[in-house]
Protein backbone atom coordinates (compact mmCIF):
# COMPACT_ATOMS: atom_id res chain seq x y z
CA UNK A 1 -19.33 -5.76 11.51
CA UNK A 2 -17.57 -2.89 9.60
CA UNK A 3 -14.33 -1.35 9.84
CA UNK A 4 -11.99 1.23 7.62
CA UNK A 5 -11.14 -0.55 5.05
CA UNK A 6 -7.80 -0.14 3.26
CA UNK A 7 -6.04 3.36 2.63
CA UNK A 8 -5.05 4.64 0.04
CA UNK A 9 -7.90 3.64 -2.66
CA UNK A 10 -8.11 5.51 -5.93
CA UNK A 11 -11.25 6.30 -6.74
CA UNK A 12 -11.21 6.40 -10.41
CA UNK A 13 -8.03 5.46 -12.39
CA UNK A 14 -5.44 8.03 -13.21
CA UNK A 15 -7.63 10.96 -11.34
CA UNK A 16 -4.97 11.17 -8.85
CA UNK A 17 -7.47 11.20 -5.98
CA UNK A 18 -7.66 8.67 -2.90
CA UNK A 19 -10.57 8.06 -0.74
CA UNK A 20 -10.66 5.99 2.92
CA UNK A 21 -13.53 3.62 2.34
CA UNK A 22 -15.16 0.64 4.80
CA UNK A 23 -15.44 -3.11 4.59
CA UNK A 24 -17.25 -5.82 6.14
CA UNK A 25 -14.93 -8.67 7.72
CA UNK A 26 -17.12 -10.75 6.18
CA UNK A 27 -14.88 -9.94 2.60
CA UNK A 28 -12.35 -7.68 3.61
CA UNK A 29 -11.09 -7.32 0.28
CA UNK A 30 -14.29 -5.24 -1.39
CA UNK A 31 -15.22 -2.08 0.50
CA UNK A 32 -19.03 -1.72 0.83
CA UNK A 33 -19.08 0.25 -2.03
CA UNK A 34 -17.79 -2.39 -4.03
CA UNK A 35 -14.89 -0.48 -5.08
CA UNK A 36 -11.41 -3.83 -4.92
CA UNK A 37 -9.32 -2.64 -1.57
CA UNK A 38 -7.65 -6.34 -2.00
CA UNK A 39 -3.24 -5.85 -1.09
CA UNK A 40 -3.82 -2.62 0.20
CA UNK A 41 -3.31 -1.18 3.44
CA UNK A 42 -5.26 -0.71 6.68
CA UNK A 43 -6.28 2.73 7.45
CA UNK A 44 -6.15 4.01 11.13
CA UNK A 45 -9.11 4.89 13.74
CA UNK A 46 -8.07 8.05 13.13
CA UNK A 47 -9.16 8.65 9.36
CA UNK A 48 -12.20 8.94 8.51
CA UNK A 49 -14.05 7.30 5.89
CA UNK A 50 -14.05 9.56 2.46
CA UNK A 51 -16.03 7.73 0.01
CA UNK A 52 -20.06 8.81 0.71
CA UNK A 53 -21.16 5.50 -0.64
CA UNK A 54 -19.21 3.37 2.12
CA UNK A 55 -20.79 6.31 4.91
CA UNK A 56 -24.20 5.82 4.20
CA UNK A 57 -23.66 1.76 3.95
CA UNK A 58 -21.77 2.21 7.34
CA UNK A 59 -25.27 3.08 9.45
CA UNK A 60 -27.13 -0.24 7.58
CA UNK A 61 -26.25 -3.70 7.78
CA UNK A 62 -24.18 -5.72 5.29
CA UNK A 63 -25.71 -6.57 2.32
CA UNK A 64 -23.27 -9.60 2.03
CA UNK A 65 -23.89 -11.36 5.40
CA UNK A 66 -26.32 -9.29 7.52
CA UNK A 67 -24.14 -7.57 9.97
């Protein structure tokens, strides 16, 4: 099962730019991409998911646990 992973995530250091990505609750703490959301917040139903890795991983199951 996915779900929007944690808000705000940079996506490279010091580039100033954040993206919404997803997680698994199977380890809520790395977003599909892989990218560490560990400490940070929840995003809301509302936002969508920026990071094009984590959208194309959304439509297949999770790689960690099958879901």
């Amino acid at each position: 099962m996915t779900a929007l992973a944690a808000d705000p995530v940079a996506s490279a250091p010091n580039t100033g730019e954040e993206l919404t990505h997803a997680v698994c609750f199977c380890d809520d703490d790395v977003a599909l991409c892989g990218a560490n959301v560990a400490g940070t917040e929840w995003a809301t139903e509302d936002e969508e998911v920026d990071c094009v890795v984590c959208q194309d991983l959304l439509l297949l199951p999770c790689a960690r646990c099958g879901q």
